[in-house]
Protein backbone atom coordinates (compact mmCIF):
# COMPACT_ATOMS: atom_id res chain seq x y z
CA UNK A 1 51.92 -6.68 -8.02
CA UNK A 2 49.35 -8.16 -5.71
CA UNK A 3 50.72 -10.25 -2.91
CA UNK A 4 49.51 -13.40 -1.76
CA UNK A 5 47.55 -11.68 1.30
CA UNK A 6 46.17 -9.22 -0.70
CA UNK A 7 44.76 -11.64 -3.09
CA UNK A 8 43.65 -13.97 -0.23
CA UNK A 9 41.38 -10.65 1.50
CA UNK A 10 39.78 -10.01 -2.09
CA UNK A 11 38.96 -13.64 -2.48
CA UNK A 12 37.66 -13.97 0.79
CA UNK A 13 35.19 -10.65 -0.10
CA UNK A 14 34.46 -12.10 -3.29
CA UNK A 15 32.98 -15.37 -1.69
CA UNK A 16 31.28 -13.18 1.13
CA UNK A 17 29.49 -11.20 -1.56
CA UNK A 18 28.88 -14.31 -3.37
CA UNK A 19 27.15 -16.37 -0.50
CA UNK A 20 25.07 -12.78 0.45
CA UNK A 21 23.70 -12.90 -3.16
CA UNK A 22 22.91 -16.44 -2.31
CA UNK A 23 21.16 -16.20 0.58
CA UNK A 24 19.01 -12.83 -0.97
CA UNK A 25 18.02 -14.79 -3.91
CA UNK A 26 16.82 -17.65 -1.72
CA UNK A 27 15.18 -15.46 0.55
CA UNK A 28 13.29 -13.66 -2.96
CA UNK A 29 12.92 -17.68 -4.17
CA UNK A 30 10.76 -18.50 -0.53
CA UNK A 31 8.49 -15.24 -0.87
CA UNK A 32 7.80 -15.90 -4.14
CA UNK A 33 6.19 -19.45 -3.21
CA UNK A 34 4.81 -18.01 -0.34
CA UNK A 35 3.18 -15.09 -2.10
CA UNK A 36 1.52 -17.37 -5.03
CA UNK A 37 0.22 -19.77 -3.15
CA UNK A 38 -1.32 -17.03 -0.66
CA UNK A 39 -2.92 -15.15 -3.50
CA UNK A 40 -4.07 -19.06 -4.57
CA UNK A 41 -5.94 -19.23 -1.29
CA UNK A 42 -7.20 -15.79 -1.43
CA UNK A 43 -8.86 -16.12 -5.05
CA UNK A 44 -10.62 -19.16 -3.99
CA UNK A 45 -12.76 -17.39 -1.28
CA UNK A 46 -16.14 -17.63 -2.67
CA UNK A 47 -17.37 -13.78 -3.54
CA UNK A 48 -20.06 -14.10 -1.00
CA UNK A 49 -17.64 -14.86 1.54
CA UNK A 50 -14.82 -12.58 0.50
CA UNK A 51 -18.07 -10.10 0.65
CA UNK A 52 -19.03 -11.38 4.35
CA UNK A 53 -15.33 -11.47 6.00
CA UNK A 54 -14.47 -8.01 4.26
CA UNK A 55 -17.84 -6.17 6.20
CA UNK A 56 -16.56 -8.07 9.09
CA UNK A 57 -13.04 -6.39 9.03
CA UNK A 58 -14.42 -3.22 8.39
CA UNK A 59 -17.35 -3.21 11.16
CA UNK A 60 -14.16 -3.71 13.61
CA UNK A 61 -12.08 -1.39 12.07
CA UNK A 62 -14.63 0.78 12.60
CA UNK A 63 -14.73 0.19 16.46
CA UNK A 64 -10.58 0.09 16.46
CA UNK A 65 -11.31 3.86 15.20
CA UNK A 66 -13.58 4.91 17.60
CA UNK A 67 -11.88 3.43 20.42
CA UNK A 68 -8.39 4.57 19.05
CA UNK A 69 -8.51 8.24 20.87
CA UNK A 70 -6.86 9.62 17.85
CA UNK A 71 -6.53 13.42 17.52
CA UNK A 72 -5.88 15.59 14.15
CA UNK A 73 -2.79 18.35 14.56
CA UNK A 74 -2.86 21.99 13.77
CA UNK A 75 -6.61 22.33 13.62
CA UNK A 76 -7.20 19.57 11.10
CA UNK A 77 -9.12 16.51 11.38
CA UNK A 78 -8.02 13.44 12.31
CA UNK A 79 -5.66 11.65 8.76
CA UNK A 80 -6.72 8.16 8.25
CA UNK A 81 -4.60 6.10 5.35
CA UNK A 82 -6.13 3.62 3.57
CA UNK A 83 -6.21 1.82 0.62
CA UNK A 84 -8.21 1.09 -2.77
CA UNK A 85 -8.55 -2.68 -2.96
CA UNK A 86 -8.03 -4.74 -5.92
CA UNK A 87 -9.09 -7.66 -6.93
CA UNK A 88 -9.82 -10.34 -4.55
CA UNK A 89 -8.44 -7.90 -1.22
CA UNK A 90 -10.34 -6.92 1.89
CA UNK A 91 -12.47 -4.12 0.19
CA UNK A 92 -12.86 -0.91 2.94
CA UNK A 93 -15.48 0.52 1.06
CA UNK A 94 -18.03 0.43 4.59
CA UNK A 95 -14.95 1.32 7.06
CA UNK A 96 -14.00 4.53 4.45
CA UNK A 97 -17.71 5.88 4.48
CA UNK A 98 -17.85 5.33 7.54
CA UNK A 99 -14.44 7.18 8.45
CA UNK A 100 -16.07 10.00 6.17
CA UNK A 101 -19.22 9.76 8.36
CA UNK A 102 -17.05 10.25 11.65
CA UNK A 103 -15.32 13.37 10.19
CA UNK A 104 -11.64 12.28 9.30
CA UNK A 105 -9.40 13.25 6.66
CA UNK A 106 -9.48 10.06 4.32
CA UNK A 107 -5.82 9.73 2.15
CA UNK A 108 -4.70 7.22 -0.67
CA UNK A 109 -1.58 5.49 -1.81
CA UNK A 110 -1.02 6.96 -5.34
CA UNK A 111 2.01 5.81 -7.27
CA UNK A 112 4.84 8.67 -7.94
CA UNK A 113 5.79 8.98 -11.81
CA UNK A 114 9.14 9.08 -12.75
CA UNK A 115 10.40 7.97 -9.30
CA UNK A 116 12.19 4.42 -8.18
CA UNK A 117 10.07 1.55 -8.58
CA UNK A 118 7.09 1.40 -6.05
CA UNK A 119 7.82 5.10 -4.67
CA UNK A 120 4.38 6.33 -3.01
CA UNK A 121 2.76 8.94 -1.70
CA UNK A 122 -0.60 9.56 -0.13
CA UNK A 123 -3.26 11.92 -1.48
CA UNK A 124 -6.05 13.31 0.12
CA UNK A 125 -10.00 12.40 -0.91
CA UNK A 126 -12.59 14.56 -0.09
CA UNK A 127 -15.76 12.27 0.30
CA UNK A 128 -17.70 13.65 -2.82
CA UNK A 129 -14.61 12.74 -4.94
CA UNK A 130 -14.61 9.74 -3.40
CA UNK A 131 -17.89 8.41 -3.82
CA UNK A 132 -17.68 9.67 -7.20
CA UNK A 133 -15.93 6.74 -8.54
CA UNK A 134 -13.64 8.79 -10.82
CA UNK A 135 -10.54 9.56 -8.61
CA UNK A 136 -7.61 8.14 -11.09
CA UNK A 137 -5.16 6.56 -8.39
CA UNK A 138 -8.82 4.65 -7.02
CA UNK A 139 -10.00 3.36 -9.74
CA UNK A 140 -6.61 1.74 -11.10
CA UNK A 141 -3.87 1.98 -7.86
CA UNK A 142 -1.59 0.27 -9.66
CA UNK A 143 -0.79 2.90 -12.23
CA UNK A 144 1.33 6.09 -11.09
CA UNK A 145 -0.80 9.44 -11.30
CA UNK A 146 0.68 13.16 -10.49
CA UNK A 147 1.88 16.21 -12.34
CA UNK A 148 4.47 14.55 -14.10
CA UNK A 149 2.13 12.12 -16.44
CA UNK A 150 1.26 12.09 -19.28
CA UNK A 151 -1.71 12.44 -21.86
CA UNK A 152 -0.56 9.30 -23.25
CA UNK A 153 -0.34 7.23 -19.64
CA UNK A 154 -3.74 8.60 -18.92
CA UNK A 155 -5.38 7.19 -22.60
CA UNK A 156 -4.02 4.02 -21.82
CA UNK A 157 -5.24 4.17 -17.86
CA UNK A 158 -7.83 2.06 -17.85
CA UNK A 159 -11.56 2.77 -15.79
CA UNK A 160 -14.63 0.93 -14.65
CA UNK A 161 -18.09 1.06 -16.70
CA UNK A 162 -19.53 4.25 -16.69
CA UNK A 163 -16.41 6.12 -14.88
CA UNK A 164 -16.26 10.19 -15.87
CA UNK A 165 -12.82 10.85 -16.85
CA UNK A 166 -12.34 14.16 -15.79
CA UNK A 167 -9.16 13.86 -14.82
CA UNK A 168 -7.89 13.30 -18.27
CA UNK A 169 -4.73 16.48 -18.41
CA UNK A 170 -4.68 19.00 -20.93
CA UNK A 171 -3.31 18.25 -24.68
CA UNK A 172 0.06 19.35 -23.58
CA UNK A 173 1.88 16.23 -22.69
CA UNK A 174 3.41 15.87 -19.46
CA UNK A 175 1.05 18.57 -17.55
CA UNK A 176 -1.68 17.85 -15.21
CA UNK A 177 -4.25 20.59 -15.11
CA UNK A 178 -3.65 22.47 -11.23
CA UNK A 179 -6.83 22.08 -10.07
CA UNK A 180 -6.11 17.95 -10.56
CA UNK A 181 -3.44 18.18 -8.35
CA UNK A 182 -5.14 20.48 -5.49
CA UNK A 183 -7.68 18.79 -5.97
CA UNK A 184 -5.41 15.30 -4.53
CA UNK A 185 -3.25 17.22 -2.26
CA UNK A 186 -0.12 15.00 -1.09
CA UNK A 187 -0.64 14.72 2.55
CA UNK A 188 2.70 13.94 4.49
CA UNK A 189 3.60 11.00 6.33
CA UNK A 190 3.89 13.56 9.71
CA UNK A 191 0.19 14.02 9.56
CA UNK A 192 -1.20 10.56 9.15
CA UNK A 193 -2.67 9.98 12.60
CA UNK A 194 -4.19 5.72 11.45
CA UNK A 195 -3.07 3.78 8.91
CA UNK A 196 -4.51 0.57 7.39
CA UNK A 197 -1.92 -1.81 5.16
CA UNK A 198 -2.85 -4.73 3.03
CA UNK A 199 -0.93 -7.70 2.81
CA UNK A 200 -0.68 -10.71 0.07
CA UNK A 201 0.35 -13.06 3.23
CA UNK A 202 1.09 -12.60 7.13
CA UNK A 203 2.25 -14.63 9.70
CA UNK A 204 1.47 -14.67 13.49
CA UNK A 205 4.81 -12.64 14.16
CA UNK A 206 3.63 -10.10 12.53
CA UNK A 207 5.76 -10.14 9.50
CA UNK A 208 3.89 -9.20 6.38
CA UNK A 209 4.42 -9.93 2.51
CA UNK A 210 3.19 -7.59 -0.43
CA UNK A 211 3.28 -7.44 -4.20
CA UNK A 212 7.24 -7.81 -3.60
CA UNK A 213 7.71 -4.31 -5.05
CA UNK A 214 8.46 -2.80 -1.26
CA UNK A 215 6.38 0.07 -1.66
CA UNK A 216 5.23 -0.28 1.91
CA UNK A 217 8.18 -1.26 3.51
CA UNK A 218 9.67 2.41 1.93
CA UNK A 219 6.68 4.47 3.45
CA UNK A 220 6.25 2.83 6.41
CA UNK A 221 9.11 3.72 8.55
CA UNK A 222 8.10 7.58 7.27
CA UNK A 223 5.05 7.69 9.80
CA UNK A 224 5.40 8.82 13.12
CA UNK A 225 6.27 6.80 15.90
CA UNK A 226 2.35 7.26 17.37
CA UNK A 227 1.08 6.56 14.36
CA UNK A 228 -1.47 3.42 14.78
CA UNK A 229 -0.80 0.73 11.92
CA UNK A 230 -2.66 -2.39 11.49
CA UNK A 231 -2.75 -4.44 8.99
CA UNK A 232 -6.00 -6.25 7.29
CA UNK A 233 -6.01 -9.84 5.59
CA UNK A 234 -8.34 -12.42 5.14
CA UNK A 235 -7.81 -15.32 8.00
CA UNK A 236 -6.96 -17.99 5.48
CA UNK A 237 -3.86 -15.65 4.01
CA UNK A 238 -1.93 -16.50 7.51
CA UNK A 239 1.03 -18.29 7.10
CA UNK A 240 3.06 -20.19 9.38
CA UNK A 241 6.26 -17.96 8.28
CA UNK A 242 6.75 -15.37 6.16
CA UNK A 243 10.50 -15.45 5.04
CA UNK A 244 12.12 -11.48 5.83
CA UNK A 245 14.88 -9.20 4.77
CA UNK A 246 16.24 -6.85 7.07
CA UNK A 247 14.59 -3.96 5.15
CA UNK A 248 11.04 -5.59 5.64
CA UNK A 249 8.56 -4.13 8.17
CA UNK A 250 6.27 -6.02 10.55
CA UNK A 251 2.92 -4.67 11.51
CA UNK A 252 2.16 -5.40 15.31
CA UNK A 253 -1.70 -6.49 14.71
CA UNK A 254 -3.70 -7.58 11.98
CA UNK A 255 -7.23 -7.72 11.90
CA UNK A 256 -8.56 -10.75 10.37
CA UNK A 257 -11.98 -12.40 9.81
């Protein structure tokens, strides 16, 4: 039989775990608003401007890079992450050829199949694959790509007008052809040298807010310690606060216009 101190500890952890599922819930509530009414303010940038303030980010991207002193390891080039934009997000397209133009090794987020919820990796691009508008994890970043999808996945995968899809697998289900995969090879975090993050919202802090799936907040931490991060966002997505769990990460600098 429990005694009465027994049954007071319990009770006491009970309400504990009860008012930390309280506070996590409101802290999920607050990004939540934050995040819509950021992507709000992002989708009514006029294309011509979104156009304007994205060339602007990239022409000083561009001079962060060559003023960065970066240096590839073990006789490679230098390994810059970026990212395929969607929708309505600071599009890199001039900073990437213009990474390719310098020389560096260019890598991709690409969605892991069959792993937790968000899981990434990054995948090298040569710059013929690149501007060949066909790469599957480019044209549609939101869908998972690798060895373990499927014919079925890749039907439904949508692409843009006039997009090749040679990277459709073979009939068996579940395979990838090899020279797919080779073709992509997973680059690991220990060899990304730059890395550029997007962001839904940001504050001056530094604290950044995503989709809300965490994927960033997993891979981050995985780069090394010299690794150069900044993060890009359009000037109206700043926020007076962006509300934080422990497991979030903050990006020192953001480049803005």
């Amino acid at each position: 039989m429990a005694t009465a101190k027994q049954t007071n500890k319990t009770d006491a952890a009970s309400t504990a775990a009860s008012t930390r599922g309280e506070a996590a819930q409101a802290i999920l509530d607050r990004k939540g608003d934050v995040r819509r009414a950021a992507v709000q303010t992002r989708q009514e940038l006029r294309p011509a401007a979104r156009s304007n303030k994205s060339r602007e980010i990239c022409n000083r991207l561009i001079e962060e890079l060559r003023s960065s002193g970066i240096k590839g390891k073990n006789g490679q080039p230098p390994t810059l992450a970026v990212y395929a934009a969607l929708r309505y997000e600071v599009d890199l397209d001039r900073f990437i050829r213009g990474a390719y133009a310098y020389g560096y090794r260019i890598v991709f987020p690409c969605m892991i199949p069959n792993a937790a919820s968000g899981a990434m990796c990054m995948r090298s691009v040569s710059c013929n694959n690149y501007l060949g508008g066909n790469v599957p994890f480019i044209v549609d970043p939101r869908k998972p790509w690798g060895p373990a999808v499927t014919e079925e996945h890749q039907t439904l995968t949508s692409t843009r007008a006039g997009a090749t899809r040679r990277f459709i697998p073979s009939r068996v289900k579940g395979s990838v052809p090899p020279k797919d995969d080779t073709r992509f090879p997973v680059v690991p975090p220990s060899e990304i040298d730059f890395a550029i993050v997007p962001a839904v919202a940001f504050d001056a802090q530094g604290n950044r807010l995503g989709y809300g799936r965490g994927t960033y907040d997993r891979y981050l931490p995985q780069l090394r310690e010299d690794c150069q991060v900044l993060g890009v966002a359009f000037a109206e997505q700043e926020v007076e606060q962006v509300p934080r769990d422990e497991h979030d990460c903050s990006i020192a600098r953001f480049i803005t216009a």
